[in-house]
Protein backbone atom coordinates (compact mmCIF):
# COMPACT_ATOMS: atom_id res chain seq x y z
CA UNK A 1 -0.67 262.07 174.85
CA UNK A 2 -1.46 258.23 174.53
CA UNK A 3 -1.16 256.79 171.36
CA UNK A 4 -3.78 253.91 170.07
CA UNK A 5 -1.12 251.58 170.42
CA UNK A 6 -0.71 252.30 174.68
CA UNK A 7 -4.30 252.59 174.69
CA UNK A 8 -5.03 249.12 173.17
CA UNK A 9 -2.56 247.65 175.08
CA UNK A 10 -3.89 249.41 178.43
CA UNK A 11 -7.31 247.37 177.46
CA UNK A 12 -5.93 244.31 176.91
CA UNK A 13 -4.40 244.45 179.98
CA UNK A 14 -6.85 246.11 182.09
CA UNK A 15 -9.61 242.70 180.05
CA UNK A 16 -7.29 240.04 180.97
CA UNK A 17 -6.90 241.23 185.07
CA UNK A 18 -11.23 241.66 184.27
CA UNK A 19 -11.70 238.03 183.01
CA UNK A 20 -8.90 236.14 185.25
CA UNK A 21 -9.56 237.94 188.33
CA UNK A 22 -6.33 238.79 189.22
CA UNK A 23 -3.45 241.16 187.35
CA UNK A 24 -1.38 239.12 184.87
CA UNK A 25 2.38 239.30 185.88
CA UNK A 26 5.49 238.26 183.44
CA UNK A 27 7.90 235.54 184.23
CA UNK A 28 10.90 236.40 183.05
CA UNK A 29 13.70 233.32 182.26
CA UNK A 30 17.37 234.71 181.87
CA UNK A 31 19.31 234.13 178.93
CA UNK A 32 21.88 231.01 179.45
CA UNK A 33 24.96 232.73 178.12
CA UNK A 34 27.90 230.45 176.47
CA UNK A 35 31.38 230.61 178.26
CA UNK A 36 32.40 233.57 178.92
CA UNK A 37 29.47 235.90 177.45
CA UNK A 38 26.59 237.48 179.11
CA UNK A 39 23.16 238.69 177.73
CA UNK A 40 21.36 242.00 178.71
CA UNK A 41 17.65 239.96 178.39
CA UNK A 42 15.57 237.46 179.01
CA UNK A 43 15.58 234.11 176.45
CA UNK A 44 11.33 233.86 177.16
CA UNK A 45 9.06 236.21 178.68
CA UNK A 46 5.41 234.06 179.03
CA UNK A 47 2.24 236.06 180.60
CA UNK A 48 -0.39 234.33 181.05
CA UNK A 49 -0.55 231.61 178.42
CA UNK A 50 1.68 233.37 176.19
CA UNK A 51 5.46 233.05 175.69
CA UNK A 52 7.52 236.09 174.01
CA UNK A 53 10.80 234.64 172.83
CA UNK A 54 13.74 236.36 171.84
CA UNK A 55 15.49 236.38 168.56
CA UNK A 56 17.65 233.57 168.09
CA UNK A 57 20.33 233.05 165.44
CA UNK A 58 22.61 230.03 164.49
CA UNK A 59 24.79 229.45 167.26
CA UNK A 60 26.00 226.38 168.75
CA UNK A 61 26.39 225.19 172.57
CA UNK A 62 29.47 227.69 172.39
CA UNK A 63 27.95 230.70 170.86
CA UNK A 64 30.02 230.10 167.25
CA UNK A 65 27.82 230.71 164.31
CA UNK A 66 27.47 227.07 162.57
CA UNK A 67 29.39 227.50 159.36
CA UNK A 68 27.57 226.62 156.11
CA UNK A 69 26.01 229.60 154.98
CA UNK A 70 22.03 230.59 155.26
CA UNK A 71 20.37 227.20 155.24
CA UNK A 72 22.98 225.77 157.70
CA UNK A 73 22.39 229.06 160.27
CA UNK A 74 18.68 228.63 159.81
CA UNK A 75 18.41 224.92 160.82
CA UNK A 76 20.44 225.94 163.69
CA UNK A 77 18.27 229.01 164.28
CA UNK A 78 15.23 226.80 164.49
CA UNK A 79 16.40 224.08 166.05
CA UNK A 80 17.59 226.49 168.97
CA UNK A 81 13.07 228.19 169.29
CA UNK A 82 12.42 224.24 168.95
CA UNK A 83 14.51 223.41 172.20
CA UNK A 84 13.38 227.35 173.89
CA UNK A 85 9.59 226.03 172.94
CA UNK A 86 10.04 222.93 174.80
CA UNK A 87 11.92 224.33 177.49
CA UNK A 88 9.28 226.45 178.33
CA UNK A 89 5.87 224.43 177.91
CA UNK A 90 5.42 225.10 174.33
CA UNK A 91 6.27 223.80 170.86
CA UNK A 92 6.11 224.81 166.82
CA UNK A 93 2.38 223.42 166.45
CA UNK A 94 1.90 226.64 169.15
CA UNK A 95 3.76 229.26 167.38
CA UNK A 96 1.35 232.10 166.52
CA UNK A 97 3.92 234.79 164.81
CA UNK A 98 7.36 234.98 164.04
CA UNK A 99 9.43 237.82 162.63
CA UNK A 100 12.68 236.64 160.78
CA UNK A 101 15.43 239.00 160.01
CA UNK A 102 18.32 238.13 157.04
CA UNK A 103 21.26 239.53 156.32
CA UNK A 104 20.30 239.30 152.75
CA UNK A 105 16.94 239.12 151.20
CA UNK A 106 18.09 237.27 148.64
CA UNK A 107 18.73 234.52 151.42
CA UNK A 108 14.61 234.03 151.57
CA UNK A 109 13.93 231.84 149.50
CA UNK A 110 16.69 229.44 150.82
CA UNK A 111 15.44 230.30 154.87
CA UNK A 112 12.11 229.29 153.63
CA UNK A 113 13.21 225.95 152.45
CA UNK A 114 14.43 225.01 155.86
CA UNK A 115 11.42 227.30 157.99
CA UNK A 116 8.68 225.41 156.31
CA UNK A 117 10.39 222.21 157.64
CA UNK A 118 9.67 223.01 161.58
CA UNK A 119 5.70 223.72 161.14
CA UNK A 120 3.33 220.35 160.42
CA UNK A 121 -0.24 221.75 162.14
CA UNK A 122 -0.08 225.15 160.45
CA UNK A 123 2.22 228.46 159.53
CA UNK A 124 1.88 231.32 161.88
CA UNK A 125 1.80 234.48 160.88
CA UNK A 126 5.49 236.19 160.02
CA UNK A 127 7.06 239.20 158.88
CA UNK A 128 10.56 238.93 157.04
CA UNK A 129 12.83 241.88 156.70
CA UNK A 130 16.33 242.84 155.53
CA UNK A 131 18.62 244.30 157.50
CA UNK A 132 22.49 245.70 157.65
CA UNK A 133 23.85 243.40 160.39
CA UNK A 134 22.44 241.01 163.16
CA UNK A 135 24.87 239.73 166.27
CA UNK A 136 27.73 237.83 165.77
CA UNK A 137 27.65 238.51 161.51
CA UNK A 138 24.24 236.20 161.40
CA UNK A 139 22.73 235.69 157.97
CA UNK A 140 19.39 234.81 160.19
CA UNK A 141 17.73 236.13 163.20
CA UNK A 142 14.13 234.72 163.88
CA UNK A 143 11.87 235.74 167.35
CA UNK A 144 8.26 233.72 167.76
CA UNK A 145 5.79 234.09 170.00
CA UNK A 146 3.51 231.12 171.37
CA UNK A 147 0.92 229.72 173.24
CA UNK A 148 2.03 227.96 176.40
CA UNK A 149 0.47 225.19 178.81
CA UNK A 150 3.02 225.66 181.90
């Protein structure tokens, strides 16, 4: 049985091959891994003129977690889907959603002080959850998707 969920996303498919002509394939771009780690996905998925990133938390050029607490992970955390954005044809003024994950949800108030810092044309939509751990003992994980011109 095919749930409303496959369904939908069967039309949307089976629309966008209609309208463009042609069958919409992903581009996948591999994860850059810091020495000595490797990643089991992809940092950006774009289709069409979308682009699906993946969560990013706080790390630096190394893969440490900055030190500093909440607000010092989640300028990192942005700064890192600022730099994926560009890298990939996009930026924050094309950010549609974003789903941010803390550690604590205590810590929201304080992520939103720094996350309301990265948008100037509008907010996208967002969910925010808590959860029991992310990678690495992150206080923040944050994934956005976004329009794309490449």
């Amino acid at each position: 049985m095919i749930s409303k969920t496959m369904k939908c996303a069967v039309l949307v498919c089976a629309l966008t091959s209609a309208v463009t002509g042609a069958a919409v394939e992903p581009e996948f771009f591999p994860r850059k891994a810091a020495p000595g780690q490797s990643y089991p996905f992809s940092e950006a998925v774009r289709v069409g003129d979308m682009l699906y990133l993946s969560g990013d938390i706080g790390v630096d050029a190394n893969g440490k977690l900055v030190a500093g607490g909440v607000k010092a992970e989640a300028k990192q955390t942005m700064d890192n889907i600022g730099a994926n954005l560009t890298r990939h044809g996009s930026s924050f003024d094309q950010v549609v959603q974003c789903t941010v994950a803390l550690a604590d949800i205590g810590d929201w108030p304080a992520f939103n002080e720094v996350y309301r810092g990265y948008f100037t044309k509008h907010f996208p939509a967002r969910m925010a959850y808590a959860t029991g751990g992310l990678a690495l003992g992150a206080k923040v994980e944050v994934q956005c998707n976004a329009v794309t011109t490449k």
